[in-house]
Protein backbone atom coordinates (compact mmCIF):
# COMPACT_ATOMS: atom_id res chain seq x y z
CA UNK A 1 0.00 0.00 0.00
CA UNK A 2 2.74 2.51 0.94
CA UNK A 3 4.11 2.14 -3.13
CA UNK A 4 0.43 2.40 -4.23
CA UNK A 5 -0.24 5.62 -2.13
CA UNK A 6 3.77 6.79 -3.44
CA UNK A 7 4.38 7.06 0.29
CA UNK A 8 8.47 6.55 0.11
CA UNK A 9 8.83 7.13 4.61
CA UNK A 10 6.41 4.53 4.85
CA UNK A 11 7.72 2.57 2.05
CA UNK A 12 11.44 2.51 4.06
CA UNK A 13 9.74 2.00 7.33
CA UNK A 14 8.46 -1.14 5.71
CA UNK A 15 11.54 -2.80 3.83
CA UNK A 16 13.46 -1.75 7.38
CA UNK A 17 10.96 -3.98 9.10
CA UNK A 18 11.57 -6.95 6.94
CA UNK A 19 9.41 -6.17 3.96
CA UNK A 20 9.86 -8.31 0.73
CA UNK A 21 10.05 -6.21 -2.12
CA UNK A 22 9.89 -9.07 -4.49
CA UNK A 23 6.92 -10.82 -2.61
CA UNK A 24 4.06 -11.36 -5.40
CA UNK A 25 0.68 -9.83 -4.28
CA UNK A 26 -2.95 -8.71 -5.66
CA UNK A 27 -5.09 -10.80 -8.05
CA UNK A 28 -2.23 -11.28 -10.29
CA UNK A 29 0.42 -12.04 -8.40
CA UNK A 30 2.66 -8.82 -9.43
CA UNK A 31 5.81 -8.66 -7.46
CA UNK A 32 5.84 -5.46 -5.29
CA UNK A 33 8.95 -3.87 -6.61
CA UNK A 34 7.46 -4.19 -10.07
CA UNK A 35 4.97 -1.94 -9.31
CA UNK A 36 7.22 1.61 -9.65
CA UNK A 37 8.58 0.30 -12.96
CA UNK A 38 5.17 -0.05 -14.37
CA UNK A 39 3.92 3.54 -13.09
CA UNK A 40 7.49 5.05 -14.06
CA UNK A 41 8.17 5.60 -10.63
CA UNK A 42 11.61 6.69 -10.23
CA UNK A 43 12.29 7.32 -6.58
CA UNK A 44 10.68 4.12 -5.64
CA UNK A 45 12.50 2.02 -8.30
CA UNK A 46 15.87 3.89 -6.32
CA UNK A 47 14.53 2.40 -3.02
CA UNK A 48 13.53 -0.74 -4.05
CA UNK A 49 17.57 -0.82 -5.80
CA UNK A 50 18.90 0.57 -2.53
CA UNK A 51 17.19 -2.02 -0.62
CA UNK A 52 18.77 -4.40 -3.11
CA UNK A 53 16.00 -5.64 -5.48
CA UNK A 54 17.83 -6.71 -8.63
CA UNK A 55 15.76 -5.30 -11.65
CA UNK A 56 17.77 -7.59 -14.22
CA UNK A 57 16.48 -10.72 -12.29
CA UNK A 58 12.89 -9.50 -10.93
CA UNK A 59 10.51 -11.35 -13.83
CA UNK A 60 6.35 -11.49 -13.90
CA UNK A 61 4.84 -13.68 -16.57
CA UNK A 62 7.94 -14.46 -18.37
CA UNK A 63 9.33 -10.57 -19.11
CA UNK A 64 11.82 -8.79 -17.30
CA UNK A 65 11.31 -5.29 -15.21
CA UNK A 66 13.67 -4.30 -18.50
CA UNK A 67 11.35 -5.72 -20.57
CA UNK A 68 8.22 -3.78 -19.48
CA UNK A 69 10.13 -0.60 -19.03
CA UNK A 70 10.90 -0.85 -22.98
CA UNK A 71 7.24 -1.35 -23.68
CA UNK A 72 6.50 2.38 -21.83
CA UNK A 73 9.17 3.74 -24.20
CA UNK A 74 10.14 6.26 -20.86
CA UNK A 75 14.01 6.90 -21.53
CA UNK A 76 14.80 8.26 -18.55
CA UNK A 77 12.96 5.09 -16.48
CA UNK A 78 15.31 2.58 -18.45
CA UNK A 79 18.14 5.05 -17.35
CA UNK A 80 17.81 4.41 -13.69
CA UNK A 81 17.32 0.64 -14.46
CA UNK A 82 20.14 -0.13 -16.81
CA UNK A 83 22.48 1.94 -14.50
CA UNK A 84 22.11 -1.07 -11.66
CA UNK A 85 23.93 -3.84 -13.44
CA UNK A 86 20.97 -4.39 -16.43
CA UNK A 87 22.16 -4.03 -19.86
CA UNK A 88 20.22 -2.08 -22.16
């Protein structure tokens, strides 16, 4: 909820507690760092990398965090993820 509601204090608050970025939740299973990538999210895609989510490994129905950050077409959103060890 705290990445829904783009509240980053409660968002660290959370992954300092023990939260699992990757964990998949909702109705389809998304994993919760995905989320940022698909809204184009920057600062929360920094967090979730700071709190060591690897983007070049996270994966949801077969595609990448890469993958759907290609399909948005947002330049500056594949910047911050190829600048963490993916390769554009």
């Amino acid at each position: 909820h705290a990445l829904q509601n783009h509240d980053l204090s409660a968002a660290r608050r959370l992954l300092a507690l023990g939260a699992q970025p990757e964990f998949p939740v909702g109705p389809i299973g998304m994993p919760v760092a995905l989320m940022p990538v698909m809204e184009g999210n920057l600062d929360e895609i920094r967090l979730m990398q700071h709190s060591g989510v690897d983007y070049s490994r996270l994966r949801f129905r077969g595609a990448t965090a890469l993958d759907y950050a290609k399909q948005s077409g947002n330049k500056e959103l594949l910047n911050v993820l190829g600048r963490h060890g993916t390769i554009l």
